[in-house]
PDB file of N, CA and C in Angstrom:
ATOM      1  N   UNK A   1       1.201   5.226  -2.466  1.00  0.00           N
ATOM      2  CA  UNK A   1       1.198   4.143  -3.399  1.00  0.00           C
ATOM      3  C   UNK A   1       2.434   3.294  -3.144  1.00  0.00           C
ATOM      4  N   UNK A   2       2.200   2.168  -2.941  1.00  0.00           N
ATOM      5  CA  UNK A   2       3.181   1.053  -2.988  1.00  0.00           C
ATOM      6  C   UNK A   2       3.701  -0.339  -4.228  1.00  0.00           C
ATOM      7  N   UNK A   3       4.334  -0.002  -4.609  1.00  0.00           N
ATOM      8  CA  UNK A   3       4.566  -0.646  -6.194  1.00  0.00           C
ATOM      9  C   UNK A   3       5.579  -1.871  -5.905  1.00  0.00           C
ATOM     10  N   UNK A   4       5.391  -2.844  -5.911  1.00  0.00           N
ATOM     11  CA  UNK A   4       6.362  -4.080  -5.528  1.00  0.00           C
ATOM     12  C   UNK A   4       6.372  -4.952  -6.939  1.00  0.00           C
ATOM     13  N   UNK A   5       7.386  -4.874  -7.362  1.00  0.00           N
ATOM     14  CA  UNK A   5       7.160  -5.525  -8.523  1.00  0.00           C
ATOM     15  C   UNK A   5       7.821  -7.023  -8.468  1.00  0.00           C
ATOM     16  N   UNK A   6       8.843  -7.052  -7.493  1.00  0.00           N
ATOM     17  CA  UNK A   6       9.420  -8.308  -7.433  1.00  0.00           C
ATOM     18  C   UNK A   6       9.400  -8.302  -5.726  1.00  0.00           C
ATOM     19  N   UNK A   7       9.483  -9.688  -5.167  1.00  0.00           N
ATOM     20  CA  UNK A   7       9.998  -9.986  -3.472  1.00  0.00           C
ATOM     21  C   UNK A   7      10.660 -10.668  -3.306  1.00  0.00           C
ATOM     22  N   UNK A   8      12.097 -10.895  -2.865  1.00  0.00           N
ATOM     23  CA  UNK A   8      13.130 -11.595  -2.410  1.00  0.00           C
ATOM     24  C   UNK A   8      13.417 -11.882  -1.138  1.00  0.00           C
ATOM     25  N   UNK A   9      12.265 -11.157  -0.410  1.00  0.00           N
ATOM     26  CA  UNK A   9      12.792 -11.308   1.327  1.00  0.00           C
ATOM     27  C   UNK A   9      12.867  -9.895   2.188  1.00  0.00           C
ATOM     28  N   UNK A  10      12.934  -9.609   3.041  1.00  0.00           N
ATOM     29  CA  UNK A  10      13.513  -8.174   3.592  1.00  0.00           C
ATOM     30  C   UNK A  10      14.336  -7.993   4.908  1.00  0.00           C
ATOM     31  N   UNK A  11      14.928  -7.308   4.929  1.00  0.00           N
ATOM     32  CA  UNK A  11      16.236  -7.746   6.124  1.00  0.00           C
ATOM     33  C   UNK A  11      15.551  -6.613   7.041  1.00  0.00           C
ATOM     34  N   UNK A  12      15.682  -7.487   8.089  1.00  0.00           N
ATOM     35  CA  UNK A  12      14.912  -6.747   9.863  1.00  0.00           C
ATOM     36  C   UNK A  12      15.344  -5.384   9.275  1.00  0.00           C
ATOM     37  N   UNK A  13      16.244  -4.582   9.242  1.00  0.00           N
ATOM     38  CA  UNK A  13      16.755  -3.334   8.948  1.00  0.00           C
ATOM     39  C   UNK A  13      15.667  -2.723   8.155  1.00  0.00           C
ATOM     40  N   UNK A  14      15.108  -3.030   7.297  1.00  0.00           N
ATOM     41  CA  UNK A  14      14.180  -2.676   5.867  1.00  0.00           C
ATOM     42  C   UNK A  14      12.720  -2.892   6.944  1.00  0.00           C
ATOM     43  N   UNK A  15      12.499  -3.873   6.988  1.00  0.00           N
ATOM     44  CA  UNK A  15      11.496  -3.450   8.000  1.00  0.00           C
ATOM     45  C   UNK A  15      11.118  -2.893   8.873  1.00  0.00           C
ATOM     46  N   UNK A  16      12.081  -2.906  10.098  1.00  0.00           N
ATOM     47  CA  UNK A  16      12.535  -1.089  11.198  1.00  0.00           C
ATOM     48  C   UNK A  16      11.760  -0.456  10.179  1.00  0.00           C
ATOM     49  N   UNK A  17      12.680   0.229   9.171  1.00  0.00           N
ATOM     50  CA  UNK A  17      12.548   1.479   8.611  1.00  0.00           C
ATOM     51  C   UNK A  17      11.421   1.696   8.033  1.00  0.00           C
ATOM     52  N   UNK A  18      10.830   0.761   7.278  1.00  0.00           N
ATOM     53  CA  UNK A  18       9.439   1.108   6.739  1.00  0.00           C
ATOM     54  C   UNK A  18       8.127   1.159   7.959  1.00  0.00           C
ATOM     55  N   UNK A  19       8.031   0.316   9.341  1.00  0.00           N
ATOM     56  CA  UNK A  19       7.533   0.000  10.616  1.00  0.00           C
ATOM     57  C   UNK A  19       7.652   1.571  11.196  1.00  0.00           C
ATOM     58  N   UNK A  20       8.787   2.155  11.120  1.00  0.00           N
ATOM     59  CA  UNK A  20       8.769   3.179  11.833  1.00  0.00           C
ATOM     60  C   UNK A  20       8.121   4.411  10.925  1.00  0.00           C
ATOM     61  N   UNK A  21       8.686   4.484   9.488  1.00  0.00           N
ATOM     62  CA  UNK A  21       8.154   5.755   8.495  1.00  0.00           C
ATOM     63  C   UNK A  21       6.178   5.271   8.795  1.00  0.00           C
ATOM     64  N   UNK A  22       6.058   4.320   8.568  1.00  0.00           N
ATOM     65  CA  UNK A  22       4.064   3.682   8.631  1.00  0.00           C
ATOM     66  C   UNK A  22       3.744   4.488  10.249  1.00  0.00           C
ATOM     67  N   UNK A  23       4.585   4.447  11.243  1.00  0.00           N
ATOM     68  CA  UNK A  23       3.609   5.049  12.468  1.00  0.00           C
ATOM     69  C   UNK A  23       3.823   6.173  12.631  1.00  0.00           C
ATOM     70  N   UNK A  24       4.659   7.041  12.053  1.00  0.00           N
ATOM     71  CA  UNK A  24       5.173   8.425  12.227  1.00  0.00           C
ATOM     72  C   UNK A  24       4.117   9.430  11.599  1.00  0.00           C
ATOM     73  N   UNK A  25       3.607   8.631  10.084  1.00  0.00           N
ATOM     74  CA  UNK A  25       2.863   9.188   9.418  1.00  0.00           C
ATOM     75  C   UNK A  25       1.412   8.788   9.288  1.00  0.00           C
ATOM     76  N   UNK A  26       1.119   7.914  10.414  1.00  0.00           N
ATOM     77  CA  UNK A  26       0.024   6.798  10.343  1.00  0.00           C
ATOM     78  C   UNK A  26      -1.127   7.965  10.030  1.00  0.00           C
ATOM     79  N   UNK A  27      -1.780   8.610  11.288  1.00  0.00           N
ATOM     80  CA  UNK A  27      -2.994   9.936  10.355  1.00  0.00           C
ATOM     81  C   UNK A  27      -2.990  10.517   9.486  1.00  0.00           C
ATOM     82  N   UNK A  28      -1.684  11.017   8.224  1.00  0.00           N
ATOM     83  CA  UNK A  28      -1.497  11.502   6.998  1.00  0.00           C
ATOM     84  C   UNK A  28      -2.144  10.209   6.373  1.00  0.00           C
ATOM     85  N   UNK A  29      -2.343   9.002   6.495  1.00  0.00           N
ATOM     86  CA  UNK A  29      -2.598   8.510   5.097  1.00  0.00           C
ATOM     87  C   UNK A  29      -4.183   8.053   5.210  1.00  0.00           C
ATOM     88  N   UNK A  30      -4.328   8.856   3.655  1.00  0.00           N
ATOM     89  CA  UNK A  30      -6.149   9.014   3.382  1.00  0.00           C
ATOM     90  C   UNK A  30      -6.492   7.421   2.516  1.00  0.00           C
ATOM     91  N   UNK A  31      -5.158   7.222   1.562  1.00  0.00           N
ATOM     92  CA  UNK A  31      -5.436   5.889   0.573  1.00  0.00           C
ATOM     93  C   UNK A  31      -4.538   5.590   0.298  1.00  0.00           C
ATOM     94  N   UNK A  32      -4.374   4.345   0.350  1.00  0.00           N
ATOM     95  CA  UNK A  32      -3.025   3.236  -0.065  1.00  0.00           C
ATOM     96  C   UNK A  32      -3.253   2.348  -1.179  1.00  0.00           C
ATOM     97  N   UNK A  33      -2.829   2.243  -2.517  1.00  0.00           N
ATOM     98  CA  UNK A  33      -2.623   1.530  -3.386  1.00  0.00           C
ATOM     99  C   UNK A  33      -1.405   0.467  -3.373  1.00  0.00           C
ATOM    100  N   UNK A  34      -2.069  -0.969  -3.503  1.00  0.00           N
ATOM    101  CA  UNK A  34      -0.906  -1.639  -3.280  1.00  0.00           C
ATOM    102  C   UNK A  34      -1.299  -2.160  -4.620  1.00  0.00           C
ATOM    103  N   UNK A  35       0.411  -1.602  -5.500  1.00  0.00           N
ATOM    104  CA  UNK A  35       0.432  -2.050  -7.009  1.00  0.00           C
ATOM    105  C   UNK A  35       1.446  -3.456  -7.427  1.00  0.00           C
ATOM    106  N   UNK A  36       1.093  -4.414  -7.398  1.00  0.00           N
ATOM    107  CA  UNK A  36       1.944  -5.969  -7.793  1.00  0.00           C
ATOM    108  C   UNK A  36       1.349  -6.568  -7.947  1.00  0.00           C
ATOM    109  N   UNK A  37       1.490  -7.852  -8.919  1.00  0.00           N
ATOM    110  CA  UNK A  37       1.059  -8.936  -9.598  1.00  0.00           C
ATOM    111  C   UNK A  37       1.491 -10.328  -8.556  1.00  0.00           C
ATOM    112  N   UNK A  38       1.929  -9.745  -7.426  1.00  0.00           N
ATOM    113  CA  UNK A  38       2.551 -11.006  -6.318  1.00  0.00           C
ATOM    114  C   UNK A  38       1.136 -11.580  -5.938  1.00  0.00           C
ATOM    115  N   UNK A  39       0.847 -12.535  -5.978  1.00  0.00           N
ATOM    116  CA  UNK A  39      -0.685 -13.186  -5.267  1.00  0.00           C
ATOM    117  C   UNK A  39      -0.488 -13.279  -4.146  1.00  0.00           C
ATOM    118  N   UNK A  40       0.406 -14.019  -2.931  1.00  0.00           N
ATOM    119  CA  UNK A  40       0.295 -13.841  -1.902  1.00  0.00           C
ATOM    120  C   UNK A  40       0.025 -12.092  -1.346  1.00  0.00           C
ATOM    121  N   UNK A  41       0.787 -11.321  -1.765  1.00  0.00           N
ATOM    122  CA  UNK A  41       0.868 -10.334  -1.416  1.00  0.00           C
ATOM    123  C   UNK A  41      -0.881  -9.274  -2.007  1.00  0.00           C
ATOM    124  N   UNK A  42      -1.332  -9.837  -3.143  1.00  0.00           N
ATOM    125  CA  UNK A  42      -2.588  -9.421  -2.900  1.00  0.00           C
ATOM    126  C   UNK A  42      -3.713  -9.973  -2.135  1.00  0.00           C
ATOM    127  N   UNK A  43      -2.964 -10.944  -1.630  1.00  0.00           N
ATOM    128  CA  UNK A  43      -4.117 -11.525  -0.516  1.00  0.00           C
ATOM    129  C   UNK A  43      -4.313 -11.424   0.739  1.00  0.00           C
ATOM    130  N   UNK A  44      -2.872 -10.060   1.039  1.00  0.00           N
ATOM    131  CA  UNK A  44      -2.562 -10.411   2.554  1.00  0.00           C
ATOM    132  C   UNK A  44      -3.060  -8.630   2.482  1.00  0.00           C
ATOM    133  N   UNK A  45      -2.923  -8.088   1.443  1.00  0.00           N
ATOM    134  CA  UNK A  45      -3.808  -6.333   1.115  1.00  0.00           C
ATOM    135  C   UNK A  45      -5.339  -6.711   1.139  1.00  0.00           C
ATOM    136  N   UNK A  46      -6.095  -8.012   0.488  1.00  0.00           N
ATOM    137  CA  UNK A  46      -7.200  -8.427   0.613  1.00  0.00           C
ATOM    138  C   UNK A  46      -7.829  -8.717   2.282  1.00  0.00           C
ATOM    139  N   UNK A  47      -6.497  -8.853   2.771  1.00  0.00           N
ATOM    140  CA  UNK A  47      -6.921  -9.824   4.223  1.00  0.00           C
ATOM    141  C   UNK A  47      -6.812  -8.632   6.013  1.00  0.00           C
ATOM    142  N   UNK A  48      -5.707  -7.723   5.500  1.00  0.00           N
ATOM    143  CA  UNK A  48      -5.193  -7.362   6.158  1.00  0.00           C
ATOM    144  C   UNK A  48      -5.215  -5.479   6.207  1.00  0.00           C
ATOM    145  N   UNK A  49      -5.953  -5.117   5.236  1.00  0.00           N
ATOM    146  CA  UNK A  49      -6.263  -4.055   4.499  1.00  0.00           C
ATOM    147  C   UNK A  49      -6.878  -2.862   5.633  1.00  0.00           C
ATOM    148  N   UNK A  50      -7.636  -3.276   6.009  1.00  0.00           N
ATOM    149  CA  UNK A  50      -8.655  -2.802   6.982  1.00  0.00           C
ATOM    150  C   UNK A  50      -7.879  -2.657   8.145  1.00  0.00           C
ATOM    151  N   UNK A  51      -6.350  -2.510   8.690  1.00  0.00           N
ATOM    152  CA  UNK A  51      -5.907  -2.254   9.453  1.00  0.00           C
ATOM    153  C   UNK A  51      -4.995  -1.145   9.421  1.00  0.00           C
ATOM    154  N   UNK A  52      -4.874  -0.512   8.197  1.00  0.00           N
ATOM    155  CA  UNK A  52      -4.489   0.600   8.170  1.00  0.00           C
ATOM    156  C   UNK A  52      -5.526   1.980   7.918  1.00  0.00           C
ATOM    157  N   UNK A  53      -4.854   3.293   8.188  1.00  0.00           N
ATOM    158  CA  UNK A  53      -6.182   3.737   8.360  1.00  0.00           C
ATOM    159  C   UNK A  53      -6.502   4.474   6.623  1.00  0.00           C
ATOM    160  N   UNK A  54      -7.214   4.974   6.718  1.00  0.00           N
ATOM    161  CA  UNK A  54      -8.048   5.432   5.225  1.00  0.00           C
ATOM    162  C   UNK A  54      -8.505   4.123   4.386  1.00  0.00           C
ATOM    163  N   UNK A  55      -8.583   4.339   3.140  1.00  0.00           N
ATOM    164  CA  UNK A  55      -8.592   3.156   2.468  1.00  0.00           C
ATOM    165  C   UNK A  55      -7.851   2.762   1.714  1.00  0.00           C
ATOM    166  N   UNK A  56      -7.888   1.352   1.626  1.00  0.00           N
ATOM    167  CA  UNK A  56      -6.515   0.038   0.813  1.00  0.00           C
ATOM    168  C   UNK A  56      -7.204  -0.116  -0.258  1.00  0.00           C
ATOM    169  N   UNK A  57      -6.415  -0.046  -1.312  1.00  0.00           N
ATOM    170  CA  UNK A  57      -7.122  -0.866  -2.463  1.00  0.00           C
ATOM    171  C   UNK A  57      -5.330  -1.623  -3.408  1.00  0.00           C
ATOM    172  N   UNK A  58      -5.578  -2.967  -3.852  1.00  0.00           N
ATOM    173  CA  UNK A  58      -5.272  -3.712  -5.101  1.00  0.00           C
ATOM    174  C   UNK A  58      -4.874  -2.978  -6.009  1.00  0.00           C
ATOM    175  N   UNK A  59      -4.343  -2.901  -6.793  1.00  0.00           N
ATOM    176  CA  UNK A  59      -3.898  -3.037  -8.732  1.00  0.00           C
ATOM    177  C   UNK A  59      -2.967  -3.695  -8.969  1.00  0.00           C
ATOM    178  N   UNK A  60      -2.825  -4.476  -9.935  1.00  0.00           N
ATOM    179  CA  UNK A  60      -2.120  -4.990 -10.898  1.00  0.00           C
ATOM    180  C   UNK A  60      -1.350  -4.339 -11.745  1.00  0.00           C
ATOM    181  N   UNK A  61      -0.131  -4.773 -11.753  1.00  0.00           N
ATOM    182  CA  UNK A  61       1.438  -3.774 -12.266  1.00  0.00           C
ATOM    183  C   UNK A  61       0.582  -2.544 -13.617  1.00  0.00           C
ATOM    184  N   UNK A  62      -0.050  -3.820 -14.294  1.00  0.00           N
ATOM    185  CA  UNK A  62      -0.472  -3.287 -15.690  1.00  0.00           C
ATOM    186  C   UNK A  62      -1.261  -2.065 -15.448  1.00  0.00           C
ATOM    187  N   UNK A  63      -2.136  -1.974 -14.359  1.00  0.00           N
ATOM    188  CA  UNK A  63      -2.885  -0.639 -14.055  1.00  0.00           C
ATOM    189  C   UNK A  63      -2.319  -0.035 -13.005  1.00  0.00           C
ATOM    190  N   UNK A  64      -0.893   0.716 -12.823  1.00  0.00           N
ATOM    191  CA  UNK A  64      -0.193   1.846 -11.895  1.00  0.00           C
ATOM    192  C   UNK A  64      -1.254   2.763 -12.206  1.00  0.00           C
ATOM    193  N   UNK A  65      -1.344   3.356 -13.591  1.00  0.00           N
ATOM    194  CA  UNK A  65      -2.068   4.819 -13.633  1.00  0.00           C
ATOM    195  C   UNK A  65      -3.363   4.860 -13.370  1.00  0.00           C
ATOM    196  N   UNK A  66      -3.514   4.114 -13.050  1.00  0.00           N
ATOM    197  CA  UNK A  66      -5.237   3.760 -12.134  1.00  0.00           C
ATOM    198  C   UNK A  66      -5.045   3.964 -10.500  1.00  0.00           C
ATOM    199  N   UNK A  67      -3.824   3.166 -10.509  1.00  0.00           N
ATOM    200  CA  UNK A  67      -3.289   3.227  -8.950  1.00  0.00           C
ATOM    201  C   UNK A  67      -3.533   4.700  -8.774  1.00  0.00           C
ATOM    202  N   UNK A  68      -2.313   5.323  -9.419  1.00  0.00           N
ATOM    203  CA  UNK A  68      -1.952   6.925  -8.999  1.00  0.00           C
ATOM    204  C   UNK A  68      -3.147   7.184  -9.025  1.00  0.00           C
ATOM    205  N   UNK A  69      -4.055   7.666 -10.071  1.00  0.00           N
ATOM    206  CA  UNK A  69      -5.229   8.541 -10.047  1.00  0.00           C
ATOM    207  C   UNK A  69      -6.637   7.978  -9.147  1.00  0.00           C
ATOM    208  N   UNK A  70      -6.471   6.747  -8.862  1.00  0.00           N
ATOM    209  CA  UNK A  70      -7.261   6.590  -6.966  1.00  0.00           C
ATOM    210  C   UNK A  70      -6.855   7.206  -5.839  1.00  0.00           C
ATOM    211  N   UNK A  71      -5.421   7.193  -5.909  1.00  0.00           N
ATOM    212  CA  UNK A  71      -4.851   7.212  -4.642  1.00  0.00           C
ATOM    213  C   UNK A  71      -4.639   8.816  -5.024  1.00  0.00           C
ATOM    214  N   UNK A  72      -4.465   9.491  -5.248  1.00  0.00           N
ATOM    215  CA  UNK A  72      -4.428  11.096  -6.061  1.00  0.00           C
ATOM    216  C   UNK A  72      -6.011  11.529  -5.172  1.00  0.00           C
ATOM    217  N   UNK A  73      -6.741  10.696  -5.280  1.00  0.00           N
ATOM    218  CA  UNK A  73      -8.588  11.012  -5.898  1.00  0.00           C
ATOM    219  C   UNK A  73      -8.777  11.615  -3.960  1.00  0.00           C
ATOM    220  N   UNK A  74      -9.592  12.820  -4.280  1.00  0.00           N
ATOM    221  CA  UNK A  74     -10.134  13.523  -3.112  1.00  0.00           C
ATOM    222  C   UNK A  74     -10.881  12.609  -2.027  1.00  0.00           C
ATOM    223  N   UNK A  75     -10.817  12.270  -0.566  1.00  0.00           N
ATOM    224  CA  UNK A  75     -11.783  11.456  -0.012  1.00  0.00           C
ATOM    225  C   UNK A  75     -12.831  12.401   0.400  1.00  0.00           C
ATOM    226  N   UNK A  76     -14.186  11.898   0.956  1.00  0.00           N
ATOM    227  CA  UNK A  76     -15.215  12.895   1.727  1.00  0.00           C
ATOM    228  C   UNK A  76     -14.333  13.479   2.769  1.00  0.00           C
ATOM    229  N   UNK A  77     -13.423  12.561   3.214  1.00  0.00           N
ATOM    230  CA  UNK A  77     -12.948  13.297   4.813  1.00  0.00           C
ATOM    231  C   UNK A  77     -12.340  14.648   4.865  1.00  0.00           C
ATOM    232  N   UNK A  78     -12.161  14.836   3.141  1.00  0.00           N
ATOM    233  CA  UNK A  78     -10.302  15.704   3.074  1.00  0.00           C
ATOM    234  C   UNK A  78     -11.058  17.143   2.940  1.00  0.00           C
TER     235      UNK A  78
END
């Protein structure tokens, strides 16, 4: 689960680090919740989603505990 509640920018450093933790663990992940009210940023999870592996889904700050208990939720694969 990924919870962004605000975006100010991110310094090359912050990106390395998250770029490298995403391919290390790339086959561990079954489902990704991306939780923020940012519109660009739900459009680029809308757009861009399908390139990570398992499945992506949206929520809105107001529904985290929806987030968790999707992203919690058993897939057929597991």
């Amino acid at each position: 689960m990924i919870v962004i509640s605000s975006f100010d920018g991110m310094t090359p450093s912050a990106l390395w680090q998250d770029l490298r933790m995403g391919v290390e663990n790339l086959r561990a992940w079954k489902r990704t919740a991306v939780v923020t009210d940012i519109g660009w940023m739900t459009h680029v999870t809308a757009l861009f989603g399908w390139m990570t592996p398992g499945q992506t889904r949206h929520f809105p700050l107001a529904e985290r505990d929806a987030a968790i208990a999707w992203a919690a939720e058993s897939t057929p694969t597991d």
